[in-house]
N, C-alpha and C. Protein backbone atom coordinates (compact mmCIF):
# COMPACT_ATOMS: atom_id res chain seq x y z
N UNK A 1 -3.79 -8.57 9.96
CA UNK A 1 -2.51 -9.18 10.28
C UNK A 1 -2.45 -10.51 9.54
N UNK A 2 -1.58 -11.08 8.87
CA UNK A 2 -1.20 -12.26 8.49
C UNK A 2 -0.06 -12.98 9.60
N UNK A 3 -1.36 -14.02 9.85
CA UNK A 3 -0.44 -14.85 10.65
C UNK A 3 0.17 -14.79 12.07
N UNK A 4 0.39 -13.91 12.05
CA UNK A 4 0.59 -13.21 13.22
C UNK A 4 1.80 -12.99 13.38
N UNK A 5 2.13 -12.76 12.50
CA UNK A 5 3.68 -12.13 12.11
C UNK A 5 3.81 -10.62 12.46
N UNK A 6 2.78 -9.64 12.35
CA UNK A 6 2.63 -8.17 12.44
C UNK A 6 3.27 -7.90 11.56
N UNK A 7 2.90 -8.23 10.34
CA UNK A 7 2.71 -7.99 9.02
C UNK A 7 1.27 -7.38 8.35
N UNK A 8 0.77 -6.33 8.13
CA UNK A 8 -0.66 -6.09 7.62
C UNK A 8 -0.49 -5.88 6.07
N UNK A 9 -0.88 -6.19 5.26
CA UNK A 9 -1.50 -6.05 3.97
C UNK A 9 -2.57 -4.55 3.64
N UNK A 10 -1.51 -3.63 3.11
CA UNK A 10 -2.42 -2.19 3.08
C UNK A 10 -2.68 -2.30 1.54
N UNK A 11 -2.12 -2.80 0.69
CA UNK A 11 -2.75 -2.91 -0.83
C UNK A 11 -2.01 -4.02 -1.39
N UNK A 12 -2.98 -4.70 -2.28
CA UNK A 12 -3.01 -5.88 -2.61
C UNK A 12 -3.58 -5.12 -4.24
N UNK A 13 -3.08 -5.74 -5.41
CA UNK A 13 -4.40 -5.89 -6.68
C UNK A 13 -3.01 -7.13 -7.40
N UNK A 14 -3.85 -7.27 -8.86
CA UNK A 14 -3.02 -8.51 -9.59
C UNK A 14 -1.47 -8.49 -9.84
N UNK A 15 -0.48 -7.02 -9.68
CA UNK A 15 0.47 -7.08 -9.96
C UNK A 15 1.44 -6.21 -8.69
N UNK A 16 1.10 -5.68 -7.75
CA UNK A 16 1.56 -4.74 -6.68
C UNK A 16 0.96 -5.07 -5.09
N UNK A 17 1.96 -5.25 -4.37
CA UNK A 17 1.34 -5.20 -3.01
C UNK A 17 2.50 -4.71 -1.99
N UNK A 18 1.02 -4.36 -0.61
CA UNK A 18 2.23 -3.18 0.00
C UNK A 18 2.01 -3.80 1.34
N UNK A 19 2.81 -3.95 1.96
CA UNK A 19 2.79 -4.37 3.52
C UNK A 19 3.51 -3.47 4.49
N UNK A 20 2.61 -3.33 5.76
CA UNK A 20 3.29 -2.63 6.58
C UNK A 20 3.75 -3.87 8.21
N UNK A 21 5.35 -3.39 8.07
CA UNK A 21 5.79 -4.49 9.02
C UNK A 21 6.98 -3.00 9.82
N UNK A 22 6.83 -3.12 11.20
CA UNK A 22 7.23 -2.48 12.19
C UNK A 22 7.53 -0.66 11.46
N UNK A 23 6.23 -0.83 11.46
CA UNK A 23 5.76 0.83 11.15
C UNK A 23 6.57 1.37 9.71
N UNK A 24 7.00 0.61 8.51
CA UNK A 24 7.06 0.98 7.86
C UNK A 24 6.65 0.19 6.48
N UNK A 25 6.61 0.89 5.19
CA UNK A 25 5.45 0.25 4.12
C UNK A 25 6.40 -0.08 3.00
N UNK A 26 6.19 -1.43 2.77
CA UNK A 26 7.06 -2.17 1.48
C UNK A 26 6.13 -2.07 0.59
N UNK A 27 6.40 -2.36 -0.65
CA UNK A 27 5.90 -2.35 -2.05
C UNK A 27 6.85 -3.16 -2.93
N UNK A 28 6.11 -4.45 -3.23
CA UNK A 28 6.79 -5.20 -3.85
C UNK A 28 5.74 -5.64 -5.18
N UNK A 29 6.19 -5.65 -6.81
CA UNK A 29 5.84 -5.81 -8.05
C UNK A 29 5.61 -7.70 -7.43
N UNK A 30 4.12 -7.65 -7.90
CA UNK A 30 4.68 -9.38 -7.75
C UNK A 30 4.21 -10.40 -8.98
N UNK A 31 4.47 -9.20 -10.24
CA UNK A 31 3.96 -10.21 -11.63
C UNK A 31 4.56 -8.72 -12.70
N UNK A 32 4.86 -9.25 -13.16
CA UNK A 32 5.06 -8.79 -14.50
C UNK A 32 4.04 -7.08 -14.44
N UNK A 33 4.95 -5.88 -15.41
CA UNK A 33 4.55 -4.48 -15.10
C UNK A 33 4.68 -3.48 -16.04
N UNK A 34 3.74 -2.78 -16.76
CA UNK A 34 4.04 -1.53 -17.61
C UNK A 34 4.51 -0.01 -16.74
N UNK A 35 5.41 0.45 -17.53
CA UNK A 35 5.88 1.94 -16.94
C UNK A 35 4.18 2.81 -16.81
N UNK A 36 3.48 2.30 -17.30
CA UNK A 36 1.99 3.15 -17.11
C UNK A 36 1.24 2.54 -16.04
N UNK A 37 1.12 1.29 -15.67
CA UNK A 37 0.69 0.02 -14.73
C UNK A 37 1.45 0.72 -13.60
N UNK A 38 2.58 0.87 -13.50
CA UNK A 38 3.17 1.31 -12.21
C UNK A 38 2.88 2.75 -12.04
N UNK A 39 2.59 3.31 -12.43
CA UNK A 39 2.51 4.94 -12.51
C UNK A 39 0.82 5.01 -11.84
N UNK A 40 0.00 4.33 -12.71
CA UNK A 40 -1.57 4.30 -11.99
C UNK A 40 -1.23 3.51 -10.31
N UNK A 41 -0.66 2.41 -10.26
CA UNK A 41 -0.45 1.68 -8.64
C UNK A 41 0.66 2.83 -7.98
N UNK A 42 1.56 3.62 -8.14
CA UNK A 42 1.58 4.25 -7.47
C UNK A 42 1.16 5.89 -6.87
N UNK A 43 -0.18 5.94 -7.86
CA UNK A 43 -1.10 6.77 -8.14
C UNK A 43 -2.07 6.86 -7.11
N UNK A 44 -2.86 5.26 -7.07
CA UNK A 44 -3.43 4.89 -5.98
C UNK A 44 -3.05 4.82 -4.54
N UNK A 45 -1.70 4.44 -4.58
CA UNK A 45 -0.95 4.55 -2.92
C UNK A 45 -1.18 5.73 -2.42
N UNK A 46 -0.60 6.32 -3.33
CA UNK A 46 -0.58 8.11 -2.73
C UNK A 46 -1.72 8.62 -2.14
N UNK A 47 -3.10 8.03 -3.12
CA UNK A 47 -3.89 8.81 -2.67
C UNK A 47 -4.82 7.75 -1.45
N UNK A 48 -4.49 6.66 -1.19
CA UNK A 48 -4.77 5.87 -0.23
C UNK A 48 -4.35 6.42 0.89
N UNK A 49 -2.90 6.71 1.19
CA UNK A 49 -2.02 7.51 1.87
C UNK A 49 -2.70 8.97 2.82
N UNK A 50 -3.09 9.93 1.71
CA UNK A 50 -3.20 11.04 2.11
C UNK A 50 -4.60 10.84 2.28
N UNK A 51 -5.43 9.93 1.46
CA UNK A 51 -7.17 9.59 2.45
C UNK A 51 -6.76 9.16 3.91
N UNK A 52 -5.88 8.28 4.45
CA UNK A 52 -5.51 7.73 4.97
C UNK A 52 -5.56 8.97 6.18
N UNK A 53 -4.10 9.71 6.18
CA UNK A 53 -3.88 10.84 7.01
C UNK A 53 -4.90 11.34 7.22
N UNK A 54 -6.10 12.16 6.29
CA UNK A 54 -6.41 13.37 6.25
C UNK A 54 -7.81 12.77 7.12
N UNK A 55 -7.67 11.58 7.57
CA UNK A 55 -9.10 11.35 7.75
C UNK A 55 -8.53 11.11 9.43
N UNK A 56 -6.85 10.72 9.80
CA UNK A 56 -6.77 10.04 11.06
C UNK A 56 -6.95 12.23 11.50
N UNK A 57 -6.33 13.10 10.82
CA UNK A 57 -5.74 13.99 11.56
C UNK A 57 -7.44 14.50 11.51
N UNK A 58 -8.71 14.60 11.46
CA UNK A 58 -9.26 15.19 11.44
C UNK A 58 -10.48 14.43 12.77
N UNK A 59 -9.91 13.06 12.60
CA UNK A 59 -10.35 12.36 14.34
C UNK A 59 -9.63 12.45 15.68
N UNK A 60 -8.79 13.55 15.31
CA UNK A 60 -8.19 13.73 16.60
C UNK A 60 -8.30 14.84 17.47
């Protein structure tokens, strides 16, 4: 949590970051970006995402 806003920080790197604020996930460019740069960062979400799921649905 930052701050205590209930704001969490789910990905962060030098040019992309994603926050989740009342159950849903922003993605904001926050520097300068290649059409290939964005294609790998939203490469990684995805599969952050579905690690993400595949690991809550298999603890339940």
């Amino acid at each position: 949590m930052v701050n205590g806003t209930g704001i969490y920080n789910l990905y962060v790197d030098r040019q992309f970051a994603e926050n989740k604020f009342l159950g849903h996930v922003f993605g904001f460019p926050i520097a300068p970006f290649t059409k290939q740069e964005f294609e790998n960062y939203a490469n990684k979400s995805i599969q952050m995402k579905k690690n993400f799921f595949y690991r809550s649905k298999c603890h339940i």
